[in-house]
C-alpha atoms as a PDB file:
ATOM      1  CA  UNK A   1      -0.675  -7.569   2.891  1.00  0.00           C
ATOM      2  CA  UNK A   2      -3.999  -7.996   4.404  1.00  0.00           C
ATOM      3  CA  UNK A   3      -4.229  -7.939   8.168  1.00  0.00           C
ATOM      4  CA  UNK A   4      -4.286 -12.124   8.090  1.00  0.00           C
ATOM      5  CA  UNK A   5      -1.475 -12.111   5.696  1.00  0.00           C
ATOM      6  CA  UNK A   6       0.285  -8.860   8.274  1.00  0.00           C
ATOM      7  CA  UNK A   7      -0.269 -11.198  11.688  1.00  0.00           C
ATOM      8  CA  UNK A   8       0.687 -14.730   9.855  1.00  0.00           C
ATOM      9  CA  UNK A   9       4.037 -12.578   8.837  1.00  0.00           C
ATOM     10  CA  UNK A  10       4.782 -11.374  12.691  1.00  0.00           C
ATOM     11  CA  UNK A  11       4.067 -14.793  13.866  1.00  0.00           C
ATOM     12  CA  UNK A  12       6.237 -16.760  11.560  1.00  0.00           C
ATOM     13  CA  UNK A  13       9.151 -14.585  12.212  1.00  0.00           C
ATOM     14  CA  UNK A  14       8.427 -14.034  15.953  1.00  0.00           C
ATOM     15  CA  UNK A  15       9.315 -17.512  15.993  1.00  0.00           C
ATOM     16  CA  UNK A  16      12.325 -17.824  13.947  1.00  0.00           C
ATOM     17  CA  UNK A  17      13.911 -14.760  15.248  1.00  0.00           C
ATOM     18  CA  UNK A  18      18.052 -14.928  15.005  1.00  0.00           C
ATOM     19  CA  UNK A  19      17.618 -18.519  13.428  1.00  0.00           C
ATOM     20  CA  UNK A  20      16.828 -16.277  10.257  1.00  0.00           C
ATOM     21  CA  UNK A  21      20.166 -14.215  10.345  1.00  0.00           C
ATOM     22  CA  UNK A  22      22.194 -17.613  11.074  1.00  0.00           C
ATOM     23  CA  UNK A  23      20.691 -19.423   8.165  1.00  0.00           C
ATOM     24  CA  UNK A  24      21.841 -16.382   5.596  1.00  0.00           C
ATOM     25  CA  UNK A  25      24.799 -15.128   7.040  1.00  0.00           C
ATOM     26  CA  UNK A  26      26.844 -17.011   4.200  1.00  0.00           C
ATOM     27  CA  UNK A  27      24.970 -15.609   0.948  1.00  0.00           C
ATOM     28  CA  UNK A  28      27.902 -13.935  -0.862  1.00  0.00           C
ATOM     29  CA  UNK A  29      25.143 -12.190  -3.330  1.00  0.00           C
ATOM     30  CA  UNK A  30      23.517 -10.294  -0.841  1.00  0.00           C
ATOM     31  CA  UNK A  31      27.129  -9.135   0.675  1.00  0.00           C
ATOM     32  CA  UNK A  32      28.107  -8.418  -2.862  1.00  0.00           C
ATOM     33  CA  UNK A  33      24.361  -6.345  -3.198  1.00  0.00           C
ATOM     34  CA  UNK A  34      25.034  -4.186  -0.403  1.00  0.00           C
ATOM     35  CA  UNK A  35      28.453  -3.062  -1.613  1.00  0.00           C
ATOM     36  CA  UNK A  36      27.588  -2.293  -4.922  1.00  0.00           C
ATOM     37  CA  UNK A  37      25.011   0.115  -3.427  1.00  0.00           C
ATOM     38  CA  UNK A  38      27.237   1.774  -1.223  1.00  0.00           C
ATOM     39  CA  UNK A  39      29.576   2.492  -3.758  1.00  0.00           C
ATOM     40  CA  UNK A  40      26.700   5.032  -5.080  1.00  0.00           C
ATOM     41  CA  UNK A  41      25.952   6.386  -1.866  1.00  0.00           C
ATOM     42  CA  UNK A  42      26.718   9.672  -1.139  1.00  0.00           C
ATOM     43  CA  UNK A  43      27.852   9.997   2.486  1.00  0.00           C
ATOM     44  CA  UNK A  44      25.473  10.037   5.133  1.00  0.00           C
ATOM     45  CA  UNK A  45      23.012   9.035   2.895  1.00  0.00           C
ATOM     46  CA  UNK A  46      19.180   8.345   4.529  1.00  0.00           C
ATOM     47  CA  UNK A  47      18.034   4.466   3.732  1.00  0.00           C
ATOM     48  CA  UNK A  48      15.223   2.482   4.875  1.00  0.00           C
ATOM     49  CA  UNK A  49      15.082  -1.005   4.835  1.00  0.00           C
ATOM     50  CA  UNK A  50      12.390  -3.025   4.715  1.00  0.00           C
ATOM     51  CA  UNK A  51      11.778  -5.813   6.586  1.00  0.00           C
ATOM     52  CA  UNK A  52      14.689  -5.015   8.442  1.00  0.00           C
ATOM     53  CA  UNK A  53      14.860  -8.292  10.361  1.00  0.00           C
ATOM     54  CA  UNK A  54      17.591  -8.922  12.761  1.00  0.00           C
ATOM     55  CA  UNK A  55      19.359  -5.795  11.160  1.00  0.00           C
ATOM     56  CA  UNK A  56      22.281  -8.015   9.837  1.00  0.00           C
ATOM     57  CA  UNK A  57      23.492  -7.665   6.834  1.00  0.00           C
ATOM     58  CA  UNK A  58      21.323  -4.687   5.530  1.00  0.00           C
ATOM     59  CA  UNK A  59      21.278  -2.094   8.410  1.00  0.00           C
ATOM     60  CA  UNK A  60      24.448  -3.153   9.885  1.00  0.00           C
ATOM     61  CA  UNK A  61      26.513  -2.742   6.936  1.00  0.00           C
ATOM     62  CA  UNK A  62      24.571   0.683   5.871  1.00  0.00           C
ATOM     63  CA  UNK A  63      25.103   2.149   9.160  1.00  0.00           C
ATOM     64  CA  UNK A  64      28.784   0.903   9.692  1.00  0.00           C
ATOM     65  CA  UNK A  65      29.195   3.238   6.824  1.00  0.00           C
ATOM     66  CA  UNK A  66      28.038   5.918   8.300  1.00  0.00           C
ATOM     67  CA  UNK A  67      24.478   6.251   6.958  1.00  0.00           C
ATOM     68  CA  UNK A  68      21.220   6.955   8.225  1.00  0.00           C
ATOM     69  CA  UNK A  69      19.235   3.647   8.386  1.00  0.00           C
ATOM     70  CA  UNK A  70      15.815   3.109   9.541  1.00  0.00           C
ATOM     71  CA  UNK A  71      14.110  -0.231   9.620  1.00  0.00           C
ATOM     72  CA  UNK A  72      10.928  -1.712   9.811  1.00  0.00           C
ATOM     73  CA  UNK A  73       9.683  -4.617  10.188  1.00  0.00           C
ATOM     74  CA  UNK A  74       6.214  -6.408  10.984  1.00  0.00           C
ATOM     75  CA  UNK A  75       8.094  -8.787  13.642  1.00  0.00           C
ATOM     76  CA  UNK A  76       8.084  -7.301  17.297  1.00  0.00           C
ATOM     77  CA  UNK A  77      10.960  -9.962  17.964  1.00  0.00           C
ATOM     78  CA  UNK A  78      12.981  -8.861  14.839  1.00  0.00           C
ATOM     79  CA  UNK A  79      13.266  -4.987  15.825  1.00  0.00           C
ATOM     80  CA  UNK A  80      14.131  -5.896  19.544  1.00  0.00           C
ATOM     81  CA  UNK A  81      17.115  -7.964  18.340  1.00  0.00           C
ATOM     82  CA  UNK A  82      17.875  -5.255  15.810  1.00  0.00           C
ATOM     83  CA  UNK A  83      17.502  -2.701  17.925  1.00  0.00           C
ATOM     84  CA  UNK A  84      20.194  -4.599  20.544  1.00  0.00           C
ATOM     85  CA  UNK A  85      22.806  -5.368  17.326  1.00  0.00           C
ATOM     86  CA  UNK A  86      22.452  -2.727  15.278  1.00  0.00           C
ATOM     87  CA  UNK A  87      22.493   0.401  17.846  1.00  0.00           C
ATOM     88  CA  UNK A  88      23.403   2.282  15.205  1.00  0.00           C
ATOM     89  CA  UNK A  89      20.571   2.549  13.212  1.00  0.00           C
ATOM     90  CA  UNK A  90      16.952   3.151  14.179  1.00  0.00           C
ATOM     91  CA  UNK A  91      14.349   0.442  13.874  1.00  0.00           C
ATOM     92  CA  UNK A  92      10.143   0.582  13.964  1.00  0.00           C
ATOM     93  CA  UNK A  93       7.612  -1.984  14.602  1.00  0.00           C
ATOM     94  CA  UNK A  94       5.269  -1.340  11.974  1.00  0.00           C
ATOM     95  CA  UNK A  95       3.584  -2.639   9.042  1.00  0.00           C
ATOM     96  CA  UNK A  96       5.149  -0.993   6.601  1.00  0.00           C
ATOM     97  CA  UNK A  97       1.715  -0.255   4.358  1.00  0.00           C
ATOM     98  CA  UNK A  98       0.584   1.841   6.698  1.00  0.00           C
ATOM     99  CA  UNK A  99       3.894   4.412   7.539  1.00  0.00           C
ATOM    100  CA  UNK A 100       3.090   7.401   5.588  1.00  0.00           C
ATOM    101  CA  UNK A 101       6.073   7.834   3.408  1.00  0.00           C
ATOM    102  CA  UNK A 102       7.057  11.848   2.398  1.00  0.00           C
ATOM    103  CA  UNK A 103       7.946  11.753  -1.332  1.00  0.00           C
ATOM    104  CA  UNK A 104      11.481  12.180  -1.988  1.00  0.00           C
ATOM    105  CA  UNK A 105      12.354  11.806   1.764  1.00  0.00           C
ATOM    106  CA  UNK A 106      15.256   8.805   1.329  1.00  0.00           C
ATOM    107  CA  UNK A 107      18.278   8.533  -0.702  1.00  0.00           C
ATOM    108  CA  UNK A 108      18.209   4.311  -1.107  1.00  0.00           C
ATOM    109  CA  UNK A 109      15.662   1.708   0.014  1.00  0.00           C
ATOM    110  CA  UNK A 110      16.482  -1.787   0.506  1.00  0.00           C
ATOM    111  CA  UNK A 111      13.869  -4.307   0.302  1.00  0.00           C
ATOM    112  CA  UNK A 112      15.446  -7.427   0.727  1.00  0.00           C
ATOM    113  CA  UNK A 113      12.818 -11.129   0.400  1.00  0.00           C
ATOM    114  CA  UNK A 114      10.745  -8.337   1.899  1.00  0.00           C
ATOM    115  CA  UNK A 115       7.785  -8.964   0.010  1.00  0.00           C
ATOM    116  CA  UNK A 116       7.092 -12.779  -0.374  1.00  0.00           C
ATOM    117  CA  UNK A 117       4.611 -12.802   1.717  1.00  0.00           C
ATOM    118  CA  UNK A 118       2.218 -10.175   0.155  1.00  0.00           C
ATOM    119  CA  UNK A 119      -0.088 -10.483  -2.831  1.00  0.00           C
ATOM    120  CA  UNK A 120       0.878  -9.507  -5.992  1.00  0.00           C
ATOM    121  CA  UNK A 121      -1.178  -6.341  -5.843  1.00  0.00           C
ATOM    122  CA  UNK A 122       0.003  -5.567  -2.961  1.00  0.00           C
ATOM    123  CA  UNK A 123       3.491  -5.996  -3.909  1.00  0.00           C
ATOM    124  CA  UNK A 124       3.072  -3.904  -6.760  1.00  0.00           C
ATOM    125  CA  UNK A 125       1.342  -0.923  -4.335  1.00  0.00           C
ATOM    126  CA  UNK A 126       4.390  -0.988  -1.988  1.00  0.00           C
ATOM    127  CA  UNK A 127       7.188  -0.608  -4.737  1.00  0.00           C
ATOM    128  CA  UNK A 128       5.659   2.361  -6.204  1.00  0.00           C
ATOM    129  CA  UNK A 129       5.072   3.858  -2.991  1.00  0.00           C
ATOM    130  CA  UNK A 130       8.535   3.281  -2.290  1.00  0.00           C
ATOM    131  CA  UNK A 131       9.660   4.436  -5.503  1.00  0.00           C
ATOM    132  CA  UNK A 132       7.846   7.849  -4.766  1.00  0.00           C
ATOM    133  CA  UNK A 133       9.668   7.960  -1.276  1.00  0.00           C
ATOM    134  CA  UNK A 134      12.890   8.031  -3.037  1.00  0.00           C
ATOM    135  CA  UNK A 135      14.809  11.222  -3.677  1.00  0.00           C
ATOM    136  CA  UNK A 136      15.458  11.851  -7.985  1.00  0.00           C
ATOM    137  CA  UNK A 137      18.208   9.686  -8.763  1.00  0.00           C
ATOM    138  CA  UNK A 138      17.826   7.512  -5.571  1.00  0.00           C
ATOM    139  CA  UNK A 139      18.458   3.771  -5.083  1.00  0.00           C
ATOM    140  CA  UNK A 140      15.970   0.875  -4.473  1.00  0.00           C
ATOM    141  CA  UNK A 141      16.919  -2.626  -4.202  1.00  0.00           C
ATOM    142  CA  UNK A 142      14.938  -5.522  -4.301  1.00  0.00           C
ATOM    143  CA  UNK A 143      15.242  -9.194  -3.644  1.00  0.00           C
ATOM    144  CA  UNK A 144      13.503 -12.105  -4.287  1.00  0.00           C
ATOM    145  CA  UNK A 145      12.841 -15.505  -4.786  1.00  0.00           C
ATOM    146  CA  UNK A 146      12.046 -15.606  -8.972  1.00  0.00           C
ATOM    147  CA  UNK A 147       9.679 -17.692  -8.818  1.00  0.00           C
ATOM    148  CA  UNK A 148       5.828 -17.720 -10.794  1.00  0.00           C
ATOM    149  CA  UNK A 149       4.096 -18.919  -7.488  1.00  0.00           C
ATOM    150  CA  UNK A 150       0.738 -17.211  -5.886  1.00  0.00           C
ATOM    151  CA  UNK A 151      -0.574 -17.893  -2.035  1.00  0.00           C
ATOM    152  CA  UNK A 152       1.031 -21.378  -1.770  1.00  0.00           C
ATOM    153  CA  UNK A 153       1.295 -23.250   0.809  1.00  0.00           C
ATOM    154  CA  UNK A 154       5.074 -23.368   2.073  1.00  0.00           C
ATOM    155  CA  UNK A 155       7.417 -24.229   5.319  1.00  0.00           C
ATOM    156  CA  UNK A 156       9.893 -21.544   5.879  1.00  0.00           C
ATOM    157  CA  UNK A 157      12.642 -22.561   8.782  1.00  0.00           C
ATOM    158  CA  UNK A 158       9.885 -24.514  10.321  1.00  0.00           C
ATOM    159  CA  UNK A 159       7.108 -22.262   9.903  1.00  0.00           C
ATOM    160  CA  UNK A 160       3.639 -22.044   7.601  1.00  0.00           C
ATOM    161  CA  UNK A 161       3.796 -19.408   5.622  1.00  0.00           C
ATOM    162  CA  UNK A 162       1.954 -18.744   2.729  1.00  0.00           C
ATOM    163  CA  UNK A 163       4.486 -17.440  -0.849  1.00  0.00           C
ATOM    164  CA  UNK A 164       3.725 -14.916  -3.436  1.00  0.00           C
ATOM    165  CA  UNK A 165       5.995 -14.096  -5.836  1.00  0.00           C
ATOM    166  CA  UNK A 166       6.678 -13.370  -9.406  1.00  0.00           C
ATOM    167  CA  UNK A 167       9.186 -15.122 -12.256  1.00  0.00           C
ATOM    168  CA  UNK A 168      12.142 -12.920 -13.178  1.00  0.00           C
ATOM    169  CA  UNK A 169      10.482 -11.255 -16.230  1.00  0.00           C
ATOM    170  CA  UNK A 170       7.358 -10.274 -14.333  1.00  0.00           C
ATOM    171  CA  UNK A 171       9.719  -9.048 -11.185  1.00  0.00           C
ATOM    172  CA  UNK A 172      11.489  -6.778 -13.137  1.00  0.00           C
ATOM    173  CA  UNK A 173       8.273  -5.430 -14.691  1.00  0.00           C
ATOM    174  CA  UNK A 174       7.272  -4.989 -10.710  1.00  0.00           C
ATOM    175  CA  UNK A 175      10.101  -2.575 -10.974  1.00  0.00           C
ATOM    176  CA  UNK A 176       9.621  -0.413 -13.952  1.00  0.00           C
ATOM    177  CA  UNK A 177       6.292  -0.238 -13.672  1.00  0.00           C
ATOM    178  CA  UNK A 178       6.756   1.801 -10.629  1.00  0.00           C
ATOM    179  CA  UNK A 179       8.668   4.018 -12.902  1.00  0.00           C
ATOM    180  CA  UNK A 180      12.547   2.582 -11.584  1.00  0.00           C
ATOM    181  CA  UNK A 181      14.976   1.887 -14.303  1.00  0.00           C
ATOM    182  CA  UNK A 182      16.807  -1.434 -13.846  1.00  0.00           C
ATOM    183  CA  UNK A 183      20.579  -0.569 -14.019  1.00  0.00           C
ATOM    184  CA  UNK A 184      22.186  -3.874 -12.552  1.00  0.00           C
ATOM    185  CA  UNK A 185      21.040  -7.426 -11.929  1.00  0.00           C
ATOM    186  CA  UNK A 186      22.509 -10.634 -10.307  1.00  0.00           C
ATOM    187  CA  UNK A 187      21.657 -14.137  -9.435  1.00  0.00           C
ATOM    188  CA  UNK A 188      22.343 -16.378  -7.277  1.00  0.00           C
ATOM    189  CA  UNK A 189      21.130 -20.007  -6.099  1.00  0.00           C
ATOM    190  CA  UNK A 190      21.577 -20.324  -2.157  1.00  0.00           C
ATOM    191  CA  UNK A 191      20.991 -22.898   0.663  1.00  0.00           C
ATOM    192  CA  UNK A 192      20.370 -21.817   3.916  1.00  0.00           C
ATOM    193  CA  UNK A 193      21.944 -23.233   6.861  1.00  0.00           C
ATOM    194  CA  UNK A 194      19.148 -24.560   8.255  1.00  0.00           C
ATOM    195  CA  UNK A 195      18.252 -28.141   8.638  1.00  0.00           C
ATOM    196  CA  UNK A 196      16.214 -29.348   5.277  1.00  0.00           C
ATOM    197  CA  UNK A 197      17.101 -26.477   3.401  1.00  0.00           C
ATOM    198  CA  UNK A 198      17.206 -26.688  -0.178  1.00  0.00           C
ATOM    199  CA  UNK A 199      19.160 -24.353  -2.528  1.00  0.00           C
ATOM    200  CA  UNK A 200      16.979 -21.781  -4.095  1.00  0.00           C
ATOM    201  CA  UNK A 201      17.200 -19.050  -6.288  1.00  0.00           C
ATOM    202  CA  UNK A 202      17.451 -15.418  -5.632  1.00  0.00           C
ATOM    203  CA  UNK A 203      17.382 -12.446  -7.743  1.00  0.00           C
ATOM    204  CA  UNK A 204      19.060  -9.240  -7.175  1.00  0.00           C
ATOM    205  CA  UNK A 205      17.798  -5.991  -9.007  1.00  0.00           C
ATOM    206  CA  UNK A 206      19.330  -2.832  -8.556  1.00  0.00           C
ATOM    207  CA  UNK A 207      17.204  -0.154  -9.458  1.00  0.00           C
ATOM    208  CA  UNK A 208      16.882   4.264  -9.568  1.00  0.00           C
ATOM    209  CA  UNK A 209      14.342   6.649  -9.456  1.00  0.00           C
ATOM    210  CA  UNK A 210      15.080   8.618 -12.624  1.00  0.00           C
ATOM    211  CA  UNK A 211      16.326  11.969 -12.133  1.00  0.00           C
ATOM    212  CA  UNK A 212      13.233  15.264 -12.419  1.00  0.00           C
ATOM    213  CA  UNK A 213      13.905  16.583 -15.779  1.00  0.00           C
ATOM    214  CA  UNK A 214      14.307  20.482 -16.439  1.00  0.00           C
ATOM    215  CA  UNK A 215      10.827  21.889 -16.056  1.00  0.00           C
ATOM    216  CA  UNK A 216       9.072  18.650 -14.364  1.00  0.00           C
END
């Protein structure tokens, strides 16, 4: 995201703070997302999630497990309460653009409604970069809201925000072109529990870095 896009991000969820993990405590698809990627976790397997948020479900649940877990997140309010749930795992303030990321250096990555808020292009950057952080054969999941939308004007839990995102073909294109392959998908349509929320769609894709082939 550009720097705009990077402070409107902090400030928007700055404010909403543990509002955000009240709201989506109840979505079954996300619960059901985590669980399918710990069954392919080796133990003590090293994850980062990004936009890490108030830590709950994502880190939580990883480190609970017993994995490694280190979030980050743009919000200075998200990683203190994160930091205070989820003791367990480590969390950084940091845009996560501009964390140099060692190739190969984690075994999963979670990005979960992590990226709505940065440009297509800039979307596209990130997952490859991610992709490259992962380990051959490592996990990356990502989360979204499917739809064909680009810098629009929205209110999230009370807050402007501007929305980027892509439909579900063009999201799953986001992936391979990064060079994942898609191995499971799910939907879901969720409301929040937040006053005026409406249901909305979300989209689930569970994805791997393929495996270095003899010679490569």
């Amino acid at each position: 995201m550009t720097d705009a896009h990077q402070h409107a991000a902090a400030a928007a969820f700055d404010a909403i703070g543990g509002d955000y993990e009240r709201a989506f405590a109840g979505s079954a698809a996300h619960e059901a997302s985590l669980v399918r990627l710990l069954g392919g976790l080796a133990p003590r397997s090293r994850v980062l999630d990004v936009g890490s948020g108030t830590g709950r479900p994502t880190a939580h649940t990883l480190a609970a497990a017993g994995h490694e877990v280190l979030g980050v997140d743009v919000s200075s309010v998200m990683v203190e309460l994160a930091s205070r749930r989820v003791p367990g795992a480590a969390f950084r303030h940091a845009d996560i653009r501009r964390i140099p990321l060692e190739e190969g250096s984690f075994d999963a990555v979670c990005v979960y409604f992590s990226l709505l808020q940065m440009p297509r292009g800039e979307q596209r950057s990130l997952v490859r970069r991610l992709a490259g952080a992962l380990r051959p054969g490592g996990h990356l999941v990502l989360a979204t809201v499917p739809l064909d939308v680009e810098d629009v004007d929205a209110v999230f839990m009370g807050q402007e925000v501007r929305v980027t995102s892509f439909g579900p073909e063009a999201f799953r294109e986001l992936a391979t072109g990064a060079g994942l392959v898609v191995v499971d998908e799910d939907t879901a349509v969720f409301t929040p529990a937040h006053p005026g929320a409406v249901p909305e769609p979300h989209l689930f894709l569970h994805c791997r870095r393929e495996a270095a082939r003899p010679g490569t």
